[in-house]
N, C-alpha and C. Protein backbone atom coordinates (compact mmCIF):
# COMPACT_ATOMS: atom_id res chain seq x y z
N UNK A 1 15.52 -2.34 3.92
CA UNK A 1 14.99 -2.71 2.61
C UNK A 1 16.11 -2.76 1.57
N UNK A 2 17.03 -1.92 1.93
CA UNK A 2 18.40 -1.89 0.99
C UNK A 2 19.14 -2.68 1.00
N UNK A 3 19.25 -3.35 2.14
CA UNK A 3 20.01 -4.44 2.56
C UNK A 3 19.56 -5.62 1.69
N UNK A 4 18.17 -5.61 1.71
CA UNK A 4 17.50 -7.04 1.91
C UNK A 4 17.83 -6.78 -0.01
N UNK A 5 17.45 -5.71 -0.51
CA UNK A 5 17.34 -5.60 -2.52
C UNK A 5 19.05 -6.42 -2.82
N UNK A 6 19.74 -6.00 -2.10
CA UNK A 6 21.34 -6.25 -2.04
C UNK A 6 21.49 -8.36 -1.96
N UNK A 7 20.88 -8.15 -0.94
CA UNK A 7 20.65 -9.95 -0.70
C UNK A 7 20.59 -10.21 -1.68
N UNK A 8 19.13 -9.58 -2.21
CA UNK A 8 18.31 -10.59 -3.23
C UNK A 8 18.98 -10.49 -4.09
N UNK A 9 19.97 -9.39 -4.40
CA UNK A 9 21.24 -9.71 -6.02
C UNK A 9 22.04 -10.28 -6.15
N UNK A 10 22.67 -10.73 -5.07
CA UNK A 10 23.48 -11.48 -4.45
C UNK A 10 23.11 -12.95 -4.29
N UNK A 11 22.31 -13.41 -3.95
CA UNK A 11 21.43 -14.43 -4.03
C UNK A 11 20.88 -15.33 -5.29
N UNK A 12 20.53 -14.00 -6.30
CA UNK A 12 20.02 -14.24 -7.59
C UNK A 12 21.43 -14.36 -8.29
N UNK A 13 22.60 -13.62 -8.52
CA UNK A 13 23.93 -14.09 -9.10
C UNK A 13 24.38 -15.21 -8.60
N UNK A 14 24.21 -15.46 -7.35
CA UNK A 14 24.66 -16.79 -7.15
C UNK A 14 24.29 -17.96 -7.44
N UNK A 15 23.05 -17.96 -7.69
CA UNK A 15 21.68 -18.90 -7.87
C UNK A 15 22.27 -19.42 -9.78
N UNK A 16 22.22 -17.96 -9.99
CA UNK A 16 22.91 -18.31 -11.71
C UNK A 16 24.45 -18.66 -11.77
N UNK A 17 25.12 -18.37 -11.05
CA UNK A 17 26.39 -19.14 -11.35
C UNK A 17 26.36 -20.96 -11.40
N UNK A 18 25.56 -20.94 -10.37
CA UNK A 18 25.59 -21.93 -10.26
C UNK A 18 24.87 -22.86 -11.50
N UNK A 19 23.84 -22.21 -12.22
CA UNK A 19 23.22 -22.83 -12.70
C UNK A 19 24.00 -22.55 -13.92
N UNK A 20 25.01 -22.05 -13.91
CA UNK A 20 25.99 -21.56 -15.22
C UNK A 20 26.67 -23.18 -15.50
N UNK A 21 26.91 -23.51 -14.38
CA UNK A 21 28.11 -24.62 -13.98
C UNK A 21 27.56 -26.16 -15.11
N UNK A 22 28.58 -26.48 -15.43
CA UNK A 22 28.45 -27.72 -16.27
C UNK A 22 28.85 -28.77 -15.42
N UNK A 23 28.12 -29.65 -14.76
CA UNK A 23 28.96 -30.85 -13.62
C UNK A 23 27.35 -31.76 -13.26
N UNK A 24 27.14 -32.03 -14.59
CA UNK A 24 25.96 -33.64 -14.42
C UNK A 24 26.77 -34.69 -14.58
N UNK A 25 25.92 -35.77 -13.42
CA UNK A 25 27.14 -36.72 -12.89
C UNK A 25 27.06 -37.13 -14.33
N UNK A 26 26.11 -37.83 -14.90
CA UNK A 26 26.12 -39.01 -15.99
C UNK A 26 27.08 -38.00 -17.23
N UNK A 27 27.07 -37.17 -17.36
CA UNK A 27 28.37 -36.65 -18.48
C UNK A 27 29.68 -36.55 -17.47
N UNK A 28 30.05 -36.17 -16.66
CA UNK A 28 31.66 -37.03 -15.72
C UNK A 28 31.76 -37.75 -15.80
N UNK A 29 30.60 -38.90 -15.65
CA UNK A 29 30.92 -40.41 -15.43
C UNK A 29 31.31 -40.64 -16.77
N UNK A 30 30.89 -39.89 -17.65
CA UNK A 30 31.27 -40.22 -19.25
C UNK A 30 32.88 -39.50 -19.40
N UNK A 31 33.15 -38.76 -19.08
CA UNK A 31 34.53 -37.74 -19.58
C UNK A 31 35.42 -38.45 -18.52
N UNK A 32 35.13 -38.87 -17.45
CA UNK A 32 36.12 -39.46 -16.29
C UNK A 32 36.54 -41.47 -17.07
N UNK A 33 35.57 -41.80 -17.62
CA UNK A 33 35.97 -42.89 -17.98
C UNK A 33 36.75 -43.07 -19.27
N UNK A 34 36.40 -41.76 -19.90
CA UNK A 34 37.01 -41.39 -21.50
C UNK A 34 38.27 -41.13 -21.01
N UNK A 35 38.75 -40.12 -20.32
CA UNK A 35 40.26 -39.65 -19.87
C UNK A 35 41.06 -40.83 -19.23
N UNK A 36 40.66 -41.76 -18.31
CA UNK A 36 40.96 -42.70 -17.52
C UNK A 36 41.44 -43.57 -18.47
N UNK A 37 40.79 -43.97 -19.65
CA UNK A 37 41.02 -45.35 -20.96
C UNK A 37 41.51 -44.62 -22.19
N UNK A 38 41.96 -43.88 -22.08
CA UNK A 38 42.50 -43.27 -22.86
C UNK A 38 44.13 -42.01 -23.10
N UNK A 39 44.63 -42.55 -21.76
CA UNK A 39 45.84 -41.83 -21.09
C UNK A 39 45.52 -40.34 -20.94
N UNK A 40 44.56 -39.98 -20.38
CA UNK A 40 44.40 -38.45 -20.34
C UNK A 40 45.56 -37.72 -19.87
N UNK A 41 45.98 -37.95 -18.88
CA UNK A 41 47.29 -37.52 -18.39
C UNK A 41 48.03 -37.11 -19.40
N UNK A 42 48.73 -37.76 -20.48
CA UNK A 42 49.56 -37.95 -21.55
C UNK A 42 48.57 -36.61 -23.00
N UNK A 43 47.59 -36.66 -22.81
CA UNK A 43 47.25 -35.79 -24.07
C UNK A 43 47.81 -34.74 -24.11
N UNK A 44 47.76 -33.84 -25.32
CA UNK A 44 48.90 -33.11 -25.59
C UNK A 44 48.03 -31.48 -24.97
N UNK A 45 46.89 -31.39 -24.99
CA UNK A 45 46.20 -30.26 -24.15
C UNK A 45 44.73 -31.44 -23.08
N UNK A 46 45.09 -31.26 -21.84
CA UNK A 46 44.11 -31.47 -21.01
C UNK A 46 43.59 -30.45 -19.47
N UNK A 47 44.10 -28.83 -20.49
CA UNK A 47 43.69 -27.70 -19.87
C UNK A 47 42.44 -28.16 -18.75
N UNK A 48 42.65 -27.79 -17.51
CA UNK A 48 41.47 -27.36 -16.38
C UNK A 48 40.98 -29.40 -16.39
N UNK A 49 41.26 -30.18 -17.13
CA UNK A 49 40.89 -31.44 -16.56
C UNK A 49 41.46 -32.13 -15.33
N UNK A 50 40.71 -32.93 -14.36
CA UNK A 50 41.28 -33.20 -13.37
C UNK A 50 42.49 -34.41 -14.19
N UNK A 51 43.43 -34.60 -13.29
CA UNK A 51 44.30 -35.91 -13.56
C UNK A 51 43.57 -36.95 -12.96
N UNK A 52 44.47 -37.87 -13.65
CA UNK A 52 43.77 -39.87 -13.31
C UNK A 52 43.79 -39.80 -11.87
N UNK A 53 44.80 -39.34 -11.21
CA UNK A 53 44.30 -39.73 -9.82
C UNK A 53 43.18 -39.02 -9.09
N UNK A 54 43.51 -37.73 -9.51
CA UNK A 54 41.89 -37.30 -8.85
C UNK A 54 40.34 -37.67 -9.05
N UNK A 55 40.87 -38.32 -10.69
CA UNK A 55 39.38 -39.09 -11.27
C UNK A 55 39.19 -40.42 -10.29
N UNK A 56 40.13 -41.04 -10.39
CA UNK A 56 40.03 -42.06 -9.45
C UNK A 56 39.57 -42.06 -7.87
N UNK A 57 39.89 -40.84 -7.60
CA UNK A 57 39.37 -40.78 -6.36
C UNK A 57 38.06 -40.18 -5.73
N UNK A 58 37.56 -39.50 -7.17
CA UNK A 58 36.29 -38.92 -7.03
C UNK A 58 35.11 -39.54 -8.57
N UNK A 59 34.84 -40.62 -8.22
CA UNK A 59 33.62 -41.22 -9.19
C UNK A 59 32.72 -40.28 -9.57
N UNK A 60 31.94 -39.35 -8.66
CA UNK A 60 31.42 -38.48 -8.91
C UNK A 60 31.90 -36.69 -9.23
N UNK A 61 30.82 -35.97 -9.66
CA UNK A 61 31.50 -34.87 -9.55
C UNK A 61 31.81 -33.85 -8.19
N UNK A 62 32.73 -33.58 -7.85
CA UNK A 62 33.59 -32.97 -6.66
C UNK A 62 32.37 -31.03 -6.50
N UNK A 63 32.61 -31.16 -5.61
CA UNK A 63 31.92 -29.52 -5.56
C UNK A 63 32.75 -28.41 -6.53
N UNK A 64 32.07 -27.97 -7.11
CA UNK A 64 32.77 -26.70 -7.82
C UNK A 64 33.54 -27.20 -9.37
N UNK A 65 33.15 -28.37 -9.74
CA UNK A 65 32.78 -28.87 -10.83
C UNK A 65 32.28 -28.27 -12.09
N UNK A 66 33.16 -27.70 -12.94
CA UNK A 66 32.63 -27.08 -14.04
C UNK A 66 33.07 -28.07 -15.41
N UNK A 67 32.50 -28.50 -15.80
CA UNK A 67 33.18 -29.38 -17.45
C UNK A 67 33.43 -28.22 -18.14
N UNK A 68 32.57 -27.18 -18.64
CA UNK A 68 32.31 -26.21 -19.72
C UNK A 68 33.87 -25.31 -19.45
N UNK A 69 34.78 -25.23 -18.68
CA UNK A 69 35.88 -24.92 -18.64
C UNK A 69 37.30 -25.77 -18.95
N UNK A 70 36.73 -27.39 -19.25
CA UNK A 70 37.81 -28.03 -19.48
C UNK A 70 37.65 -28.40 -21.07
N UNK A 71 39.28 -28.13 -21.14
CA UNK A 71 39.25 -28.19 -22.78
C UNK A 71 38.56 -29.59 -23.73
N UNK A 72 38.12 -28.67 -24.61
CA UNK A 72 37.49 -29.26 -26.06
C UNK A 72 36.03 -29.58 -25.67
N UNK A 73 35.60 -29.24 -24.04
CA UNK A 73 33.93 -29.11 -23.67
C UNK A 73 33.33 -28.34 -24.22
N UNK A 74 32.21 -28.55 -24.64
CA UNK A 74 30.81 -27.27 -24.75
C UNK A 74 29.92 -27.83 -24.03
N UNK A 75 29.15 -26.82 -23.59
CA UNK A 75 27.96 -27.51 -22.53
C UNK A 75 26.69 -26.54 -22.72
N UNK A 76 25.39 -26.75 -22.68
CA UNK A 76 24.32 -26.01 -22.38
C UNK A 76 23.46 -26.82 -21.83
N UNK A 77 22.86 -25.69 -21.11
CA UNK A 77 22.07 -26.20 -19.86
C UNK A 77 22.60 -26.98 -19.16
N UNK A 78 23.62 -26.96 -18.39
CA UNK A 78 24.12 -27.96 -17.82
C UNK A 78 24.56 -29.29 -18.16
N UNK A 79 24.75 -29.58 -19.86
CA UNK A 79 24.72 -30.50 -20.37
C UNK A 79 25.90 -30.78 -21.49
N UNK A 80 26.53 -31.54 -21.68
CA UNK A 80 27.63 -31.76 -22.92
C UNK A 80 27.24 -31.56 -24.35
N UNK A 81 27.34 -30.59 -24.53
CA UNK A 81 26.65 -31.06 -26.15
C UNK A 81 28.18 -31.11 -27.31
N UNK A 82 29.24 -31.21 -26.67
CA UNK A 82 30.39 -31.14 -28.05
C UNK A 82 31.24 -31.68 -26.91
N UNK A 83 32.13 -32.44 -28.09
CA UNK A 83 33.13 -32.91 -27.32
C UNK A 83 34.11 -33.12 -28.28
N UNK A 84 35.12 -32.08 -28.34
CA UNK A 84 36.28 -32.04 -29.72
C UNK A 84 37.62 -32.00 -29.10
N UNK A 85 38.22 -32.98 -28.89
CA UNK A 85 39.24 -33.86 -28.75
C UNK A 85 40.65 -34.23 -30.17
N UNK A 86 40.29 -33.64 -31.00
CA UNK A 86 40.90 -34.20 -32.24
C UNK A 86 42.40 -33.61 -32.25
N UNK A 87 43.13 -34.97 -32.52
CA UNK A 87 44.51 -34.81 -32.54
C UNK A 87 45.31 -33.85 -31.47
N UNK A 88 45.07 -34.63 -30.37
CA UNK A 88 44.84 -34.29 -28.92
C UNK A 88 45.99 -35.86 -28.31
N UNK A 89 46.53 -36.58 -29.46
CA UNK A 89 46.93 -38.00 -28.57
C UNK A 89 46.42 -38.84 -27.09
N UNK A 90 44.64 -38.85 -27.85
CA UNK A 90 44.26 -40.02 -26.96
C UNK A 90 44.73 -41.30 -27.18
N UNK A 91 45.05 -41.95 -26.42
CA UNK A 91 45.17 -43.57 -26.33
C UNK A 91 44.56 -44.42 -25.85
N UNK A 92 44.03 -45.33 -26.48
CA UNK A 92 43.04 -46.28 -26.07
C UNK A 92 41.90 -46.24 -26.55
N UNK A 93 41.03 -46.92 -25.76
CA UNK A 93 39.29 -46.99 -26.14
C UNK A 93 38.57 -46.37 -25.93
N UNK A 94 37.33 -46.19 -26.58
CA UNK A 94 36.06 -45.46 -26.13
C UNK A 94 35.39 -45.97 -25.70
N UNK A 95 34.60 -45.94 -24.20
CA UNK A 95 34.58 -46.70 -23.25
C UNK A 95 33.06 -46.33 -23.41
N UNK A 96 32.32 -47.79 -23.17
CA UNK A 96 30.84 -47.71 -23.41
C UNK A 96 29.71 -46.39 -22.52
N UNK A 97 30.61 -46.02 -21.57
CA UNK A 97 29.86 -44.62 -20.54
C UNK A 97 30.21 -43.75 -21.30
N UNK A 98 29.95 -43.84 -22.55
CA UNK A 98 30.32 -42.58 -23.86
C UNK A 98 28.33 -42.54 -23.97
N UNK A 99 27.77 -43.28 -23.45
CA UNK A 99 26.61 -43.59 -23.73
C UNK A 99 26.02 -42.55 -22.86
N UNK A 100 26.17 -41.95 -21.67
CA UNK A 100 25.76 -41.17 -20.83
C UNK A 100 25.79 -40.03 -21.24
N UNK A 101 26.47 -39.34 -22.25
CA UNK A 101 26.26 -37.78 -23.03
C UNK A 101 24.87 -37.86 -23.88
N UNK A 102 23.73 -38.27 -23.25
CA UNK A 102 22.59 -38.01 -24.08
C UNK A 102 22.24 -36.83 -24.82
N UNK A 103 22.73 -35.92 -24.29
CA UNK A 103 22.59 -34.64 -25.30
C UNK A 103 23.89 -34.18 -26.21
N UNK A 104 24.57 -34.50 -25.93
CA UNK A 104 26.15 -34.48 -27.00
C UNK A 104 25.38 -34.59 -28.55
N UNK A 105 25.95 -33.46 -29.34
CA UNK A 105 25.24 -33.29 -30.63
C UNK A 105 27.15 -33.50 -31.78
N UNK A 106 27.96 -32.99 -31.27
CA UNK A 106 29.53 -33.53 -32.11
C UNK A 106 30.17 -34.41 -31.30
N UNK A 107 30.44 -35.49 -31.59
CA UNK A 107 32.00 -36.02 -31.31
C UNK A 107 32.72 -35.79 -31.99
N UNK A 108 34.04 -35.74 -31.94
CA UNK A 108 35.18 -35.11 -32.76
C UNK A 108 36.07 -35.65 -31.64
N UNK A 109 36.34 -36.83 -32.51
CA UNK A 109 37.84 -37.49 -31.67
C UNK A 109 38.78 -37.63 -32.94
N UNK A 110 38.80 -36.87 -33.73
CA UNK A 110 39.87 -37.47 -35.03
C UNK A 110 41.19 -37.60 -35.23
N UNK A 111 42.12 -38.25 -35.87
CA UNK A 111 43.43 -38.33 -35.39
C UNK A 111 44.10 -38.29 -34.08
N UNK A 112 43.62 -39.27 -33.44
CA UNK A 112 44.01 -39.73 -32.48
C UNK A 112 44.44 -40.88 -32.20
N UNK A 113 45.14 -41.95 -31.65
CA UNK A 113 45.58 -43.01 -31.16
C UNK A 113 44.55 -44.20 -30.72
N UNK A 114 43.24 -43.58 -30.88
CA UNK A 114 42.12 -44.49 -30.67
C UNK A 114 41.77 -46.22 -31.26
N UNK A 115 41.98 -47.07 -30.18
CA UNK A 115 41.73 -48.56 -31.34
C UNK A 115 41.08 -49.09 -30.18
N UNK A 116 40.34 -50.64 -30.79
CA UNK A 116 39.45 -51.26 -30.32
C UNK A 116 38.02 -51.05 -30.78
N UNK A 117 36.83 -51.87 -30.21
CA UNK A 117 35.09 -51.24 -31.08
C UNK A 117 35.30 -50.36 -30.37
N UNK A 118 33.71 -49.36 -31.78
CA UNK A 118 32.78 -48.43 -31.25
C UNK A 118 32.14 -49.28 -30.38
N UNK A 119 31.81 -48.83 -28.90
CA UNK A 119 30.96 -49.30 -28.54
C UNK A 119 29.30 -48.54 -28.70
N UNK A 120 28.57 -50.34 -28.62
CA UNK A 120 27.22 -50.44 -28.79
C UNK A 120 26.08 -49.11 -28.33
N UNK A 121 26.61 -48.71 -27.42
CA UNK A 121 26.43 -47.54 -26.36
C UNK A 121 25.87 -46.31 -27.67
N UNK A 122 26.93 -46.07 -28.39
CA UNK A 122 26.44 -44.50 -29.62
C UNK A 122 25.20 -44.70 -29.87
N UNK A 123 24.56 -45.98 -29.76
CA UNK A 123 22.95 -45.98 -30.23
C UNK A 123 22.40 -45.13 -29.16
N UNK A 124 22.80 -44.76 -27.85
CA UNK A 124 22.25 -43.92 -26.77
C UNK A 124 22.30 -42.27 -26.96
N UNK A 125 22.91 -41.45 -28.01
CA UNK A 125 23.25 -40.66 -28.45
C UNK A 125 22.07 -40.18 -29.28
N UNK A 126 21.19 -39.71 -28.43
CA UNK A 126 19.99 -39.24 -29.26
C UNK A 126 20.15 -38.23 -30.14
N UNK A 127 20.29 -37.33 -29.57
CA UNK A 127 20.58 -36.32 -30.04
C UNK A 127 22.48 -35.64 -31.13
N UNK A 128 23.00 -36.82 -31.21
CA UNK A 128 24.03 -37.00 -31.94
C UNK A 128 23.89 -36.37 -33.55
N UNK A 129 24.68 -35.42 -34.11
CA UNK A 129 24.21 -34.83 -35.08
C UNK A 129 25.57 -34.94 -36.06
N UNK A 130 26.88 -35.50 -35.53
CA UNK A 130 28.17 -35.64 -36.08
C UNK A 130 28.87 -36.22 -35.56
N UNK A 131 29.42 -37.08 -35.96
CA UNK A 131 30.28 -38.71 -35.23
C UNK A 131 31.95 -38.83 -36.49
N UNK A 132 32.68 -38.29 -35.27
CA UNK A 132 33.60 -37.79 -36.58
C UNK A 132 35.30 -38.50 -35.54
N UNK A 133 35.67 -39.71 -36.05
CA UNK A 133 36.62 -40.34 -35.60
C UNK A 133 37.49 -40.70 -36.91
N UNK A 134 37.69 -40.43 -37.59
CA UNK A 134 39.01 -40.81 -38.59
C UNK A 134 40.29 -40.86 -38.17
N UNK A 135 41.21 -41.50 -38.54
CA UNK A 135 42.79 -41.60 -38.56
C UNK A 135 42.83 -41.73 -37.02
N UNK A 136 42.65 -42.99 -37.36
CA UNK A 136 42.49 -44.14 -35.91
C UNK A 136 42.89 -45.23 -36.13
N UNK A 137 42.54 -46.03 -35.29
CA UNK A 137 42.96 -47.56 -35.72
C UNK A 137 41.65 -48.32 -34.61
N UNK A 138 40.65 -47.75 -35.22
CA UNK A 138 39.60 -48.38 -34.41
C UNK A 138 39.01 -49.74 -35.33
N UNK A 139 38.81 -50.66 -34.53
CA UNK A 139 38.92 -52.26 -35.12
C UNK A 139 37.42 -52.59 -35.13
N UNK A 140 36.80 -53.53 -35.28
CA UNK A 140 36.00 -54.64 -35.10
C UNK A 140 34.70 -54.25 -35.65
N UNK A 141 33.46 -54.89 -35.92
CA UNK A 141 32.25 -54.44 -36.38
C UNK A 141 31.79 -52.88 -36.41
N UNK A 142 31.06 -52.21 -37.40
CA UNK A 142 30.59 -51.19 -37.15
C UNK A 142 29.20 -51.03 -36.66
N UNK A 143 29.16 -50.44 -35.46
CA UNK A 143 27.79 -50.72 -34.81
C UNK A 143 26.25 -50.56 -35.68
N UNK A 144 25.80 -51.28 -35.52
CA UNK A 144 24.45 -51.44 -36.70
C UNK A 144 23.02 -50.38 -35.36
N UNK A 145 23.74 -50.09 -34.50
CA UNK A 145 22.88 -48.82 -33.33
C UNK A 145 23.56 -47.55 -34.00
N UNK A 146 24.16 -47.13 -34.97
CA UNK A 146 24.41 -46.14 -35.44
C UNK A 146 22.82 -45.64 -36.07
N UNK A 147 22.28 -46.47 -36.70
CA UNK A 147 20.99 -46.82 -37.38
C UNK A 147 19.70 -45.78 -36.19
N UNK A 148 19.95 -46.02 -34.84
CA UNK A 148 19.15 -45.50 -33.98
C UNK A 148 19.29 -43.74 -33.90
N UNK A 149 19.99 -43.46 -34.74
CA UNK A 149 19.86 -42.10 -34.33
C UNK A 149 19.43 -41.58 -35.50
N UNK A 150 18.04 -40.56 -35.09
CA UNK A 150 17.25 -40.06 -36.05
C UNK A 150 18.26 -38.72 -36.59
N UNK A 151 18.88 -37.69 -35.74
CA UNK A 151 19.29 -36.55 -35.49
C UNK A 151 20.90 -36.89 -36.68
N UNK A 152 21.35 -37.64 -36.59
CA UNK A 152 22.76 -37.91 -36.96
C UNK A 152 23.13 -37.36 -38.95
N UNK A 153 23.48 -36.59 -38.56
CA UNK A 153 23.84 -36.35 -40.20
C UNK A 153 25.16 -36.76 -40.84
N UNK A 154 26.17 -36.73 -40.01
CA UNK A 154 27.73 -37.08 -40.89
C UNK A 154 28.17 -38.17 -39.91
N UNK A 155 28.65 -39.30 -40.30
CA UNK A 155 29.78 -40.61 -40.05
C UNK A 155 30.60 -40.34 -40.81
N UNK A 156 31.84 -40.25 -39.93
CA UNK A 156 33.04 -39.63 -40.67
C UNK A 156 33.91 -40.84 -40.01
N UNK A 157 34.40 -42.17 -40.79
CA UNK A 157 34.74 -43.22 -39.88
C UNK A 157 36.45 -43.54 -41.06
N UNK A 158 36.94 -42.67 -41.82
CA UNK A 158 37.67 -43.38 -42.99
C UNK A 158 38.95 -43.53 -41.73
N UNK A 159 39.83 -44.04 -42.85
CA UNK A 159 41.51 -44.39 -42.24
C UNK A 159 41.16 -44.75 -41.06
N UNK A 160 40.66 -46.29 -40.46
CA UNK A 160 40.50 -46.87 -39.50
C UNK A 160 40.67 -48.55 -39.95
N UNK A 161 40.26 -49.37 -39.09
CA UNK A 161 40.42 -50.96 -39.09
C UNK A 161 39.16 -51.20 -38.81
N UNK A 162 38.05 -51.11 -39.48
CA UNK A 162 37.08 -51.28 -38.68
C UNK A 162 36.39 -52.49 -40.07
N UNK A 163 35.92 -53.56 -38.89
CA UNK A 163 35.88 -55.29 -40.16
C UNK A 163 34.37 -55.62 -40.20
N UNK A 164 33.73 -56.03 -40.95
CA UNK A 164 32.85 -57.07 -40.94
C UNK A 164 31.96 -56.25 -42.21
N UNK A 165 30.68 -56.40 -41.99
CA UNK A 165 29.21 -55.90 -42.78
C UNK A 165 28.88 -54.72 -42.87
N UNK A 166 28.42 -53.51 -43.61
CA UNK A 166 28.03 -52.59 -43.59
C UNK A 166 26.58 -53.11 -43.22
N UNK A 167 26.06 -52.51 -41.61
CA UNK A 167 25.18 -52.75 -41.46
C UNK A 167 23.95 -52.30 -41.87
N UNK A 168 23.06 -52.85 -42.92
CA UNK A 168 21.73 -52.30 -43.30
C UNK A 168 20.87 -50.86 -42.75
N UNK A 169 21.29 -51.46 -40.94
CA UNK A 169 20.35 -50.43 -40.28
C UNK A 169 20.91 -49.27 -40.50
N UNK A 170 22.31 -48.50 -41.08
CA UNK A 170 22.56 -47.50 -41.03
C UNK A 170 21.62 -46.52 -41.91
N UNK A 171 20.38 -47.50 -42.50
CA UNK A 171 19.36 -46.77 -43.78
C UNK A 171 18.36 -46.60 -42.78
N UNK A 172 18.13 -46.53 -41.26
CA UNK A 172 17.87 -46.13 -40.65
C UNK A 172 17.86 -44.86 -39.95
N UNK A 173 18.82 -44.37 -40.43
CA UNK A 173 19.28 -43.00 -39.67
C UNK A 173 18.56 -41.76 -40.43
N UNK A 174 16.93 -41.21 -39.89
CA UNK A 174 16.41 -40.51 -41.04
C UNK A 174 16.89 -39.34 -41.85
N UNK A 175 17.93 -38.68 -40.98
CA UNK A 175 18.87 -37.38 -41.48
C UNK A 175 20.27 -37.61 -41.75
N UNK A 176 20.78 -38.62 -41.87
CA UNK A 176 21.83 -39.26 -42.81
C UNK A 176 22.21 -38.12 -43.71
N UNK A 177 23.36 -37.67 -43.86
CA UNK A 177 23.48 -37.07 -45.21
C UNK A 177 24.99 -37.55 -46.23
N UNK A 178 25.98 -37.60 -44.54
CA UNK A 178 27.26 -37.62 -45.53
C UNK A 178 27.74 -39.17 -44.50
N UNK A 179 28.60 -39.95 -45.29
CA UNK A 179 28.91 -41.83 -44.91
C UNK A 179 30.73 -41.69 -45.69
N UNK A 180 31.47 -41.65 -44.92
CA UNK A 180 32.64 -42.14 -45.25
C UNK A 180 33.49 -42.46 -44.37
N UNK A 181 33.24 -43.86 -44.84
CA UNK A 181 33.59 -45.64 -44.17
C UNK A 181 35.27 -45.72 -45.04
N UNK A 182 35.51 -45.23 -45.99
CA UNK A 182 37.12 -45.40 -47.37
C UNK A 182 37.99 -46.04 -46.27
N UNK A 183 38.98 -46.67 -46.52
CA UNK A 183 39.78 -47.25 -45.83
C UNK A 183 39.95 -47.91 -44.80
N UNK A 184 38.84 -48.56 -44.94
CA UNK A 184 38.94 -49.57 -43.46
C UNK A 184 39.05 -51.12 -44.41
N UNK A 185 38.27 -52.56 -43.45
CA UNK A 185 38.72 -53.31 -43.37
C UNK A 185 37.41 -54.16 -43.87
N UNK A 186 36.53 -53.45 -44.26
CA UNK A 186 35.03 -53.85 -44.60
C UNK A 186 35.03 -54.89 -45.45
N UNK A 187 33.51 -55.60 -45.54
CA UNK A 187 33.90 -56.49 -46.49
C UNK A 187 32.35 -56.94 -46.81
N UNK A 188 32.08 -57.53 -47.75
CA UNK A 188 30.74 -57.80 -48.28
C UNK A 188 29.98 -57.05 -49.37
N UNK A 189 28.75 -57.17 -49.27
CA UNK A 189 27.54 -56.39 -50.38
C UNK A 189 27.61 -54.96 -49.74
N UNK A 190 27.25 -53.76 -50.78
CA UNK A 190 26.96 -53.03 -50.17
C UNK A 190 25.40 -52.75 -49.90
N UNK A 191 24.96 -52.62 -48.74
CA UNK A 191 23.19 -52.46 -48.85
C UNK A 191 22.47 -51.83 -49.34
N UNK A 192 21.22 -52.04 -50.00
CA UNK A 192 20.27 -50.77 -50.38
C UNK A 192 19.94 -50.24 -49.53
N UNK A 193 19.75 -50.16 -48.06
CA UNK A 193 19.32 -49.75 -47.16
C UNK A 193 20.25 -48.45 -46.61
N UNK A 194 21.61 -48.63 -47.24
CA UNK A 194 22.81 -47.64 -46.96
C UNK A 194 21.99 -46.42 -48.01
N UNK A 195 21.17 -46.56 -49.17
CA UNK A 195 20.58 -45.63 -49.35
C UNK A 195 19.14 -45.01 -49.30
N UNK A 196 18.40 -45.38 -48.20
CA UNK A 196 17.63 -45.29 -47.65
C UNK A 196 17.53 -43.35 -47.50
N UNK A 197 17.80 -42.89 -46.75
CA UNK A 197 18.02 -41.63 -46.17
C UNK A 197 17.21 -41.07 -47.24
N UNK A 198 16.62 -39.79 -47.21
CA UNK A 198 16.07 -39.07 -48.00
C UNK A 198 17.18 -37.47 -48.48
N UNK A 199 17.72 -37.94 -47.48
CA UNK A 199 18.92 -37.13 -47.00
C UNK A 199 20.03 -36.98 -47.76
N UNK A 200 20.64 -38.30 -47.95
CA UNK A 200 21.57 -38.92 -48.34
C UNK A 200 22.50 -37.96 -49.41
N UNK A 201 23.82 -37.42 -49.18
CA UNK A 201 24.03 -37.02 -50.35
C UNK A 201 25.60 -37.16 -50.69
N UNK A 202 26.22 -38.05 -49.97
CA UNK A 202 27.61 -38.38 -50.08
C UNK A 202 27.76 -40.05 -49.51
N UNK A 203 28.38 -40.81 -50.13
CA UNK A 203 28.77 -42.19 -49.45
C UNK A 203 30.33 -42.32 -49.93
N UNK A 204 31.26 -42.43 -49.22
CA UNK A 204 32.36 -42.84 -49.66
C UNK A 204 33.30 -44.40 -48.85
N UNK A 205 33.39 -45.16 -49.81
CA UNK A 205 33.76 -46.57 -49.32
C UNK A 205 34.96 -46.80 -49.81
C-alpha cells in the first residue's frame, strides 16, 4: 500500500510537470517562424531558444519542449500570453503565424530592427491587451484588423514608416485607451471613428 501511495506521488508530480510545460504547437509554430524571419541566431539574448537549424529541422514541438523557459516568454496554461522581445536586435519581419498566439495579451517588440507590414493576422489576437512596436522601421498600411480586438488597450506604433489612412475601424476597438501613431509616414483626414472608444484617453499623431 506504501508502495502503491509513493506511485501515486510520483505519478501525480509527474502528471503536473508536465502540465507545467509550455510547448502548444500553434504558439512554436508562431515563435519558430518569428526567430527564423527575424535572425534569431544574431539577437543579443536568445537564452534556452532553439537555433535556426534546429527550428528548421523540427516544425513541430520536439519532446521536452518548454517555451515558458525561453527568454522574454510568459506562458499560462500552457499558453503564450507575453512576448517581450524589446531591444533584443530582431531583424526582419513579423511573420503572419504571429496570428497563432491566440491568447498572447503583450507584444513588446520595441526598438528593434523590425521593417516591412504588420501583418493582417493581429486581427487574430483576441485576447491582445498591448501592441507595443516603436523605433522600428515597420512600413506599409496600418492594419484596419487592429479594429477587431475588443480586449486591446494601448497601440504604441510611433518612430516607424508606417503609410497610408488611419483606418476608421480602429474606433472599433471597445477598450482602446492610449493611440500613438507620432512619427510615421501617415497621411490623410483624421477619423471620427479614431474617437469612438469610450475608453479613449490619449491619441498622439
Amino acid at each position: 500500500m506504501r508502495l502503491l501511495y509513493c506511485l501515486l506521488f510520483f505519478m501525480s508530480g509527474y502528471l503536473n510537470s508536465l502540465q507545467a510545460q509550455c510547448n502548444h504547437p500553434n504558439d512554436y509554430t508562431a515563435l519558430r517562424a518569428l526567430y527564423l524571419s527575424t535572425d534569431g541566431d544574431n539577437w543579443i539574448d536568445n537564452t534556452n531558444w532553439p537555433d535556426a537549424a534546429t527550428f528548421v529541422a523540427n516544425p513541430t514541438p520536439p519532446i521536452g519542449t518548454d517555451m515558458n523557459t525561453w527568454y522574454g516568454i510568459s506562458c499560462s496554461a500552457n499558453r503564450i500570453t507575453q512576448l517581450f522581445l524589446a531591444t533584443n536586435q530582431l531583424n526582419g519581419t513579423i511573420p503572419s503565424e504571429i496570428g497563432n498566439l491566440s491568447l498572447l495579451e503583450i507584444f513588446f517588440l520595441a526598438e528593434n530592427q523590425l521593417y516591412g507590414s504588420i501583418p493582417i493576422e493581429v486581427g487574430l489576437l483576441s485576447n491582445l491587451i498591448q501592441f507595443i512596436a516603436f523605433d522600428n522601421t515597420l512600413s506599409g498600411p496600418l492594419p484596419k484588423e487592429f479594429g477587431d480586438l475588443d480586449n486591446l488597450v494601448g497601440l504604441q506604433l510611433w518612430t516607424n514608416q508606417i503609410t497610408g489612412h488611419i483606418p476608421p475601424e480602429l474606433g472599433d476597438a471597445a477598450s482602446l485607451k492610449d493611440i500613438n501613431l507620432s512619427s510615421n509616414l501617415l497621411q490623410g483626414c483624421i477619423p471620427e471613428e479614431l474617437f469612438n472608444p469610450p475608453s479613449i484617453r490619449y491619441v498622439s499623431l
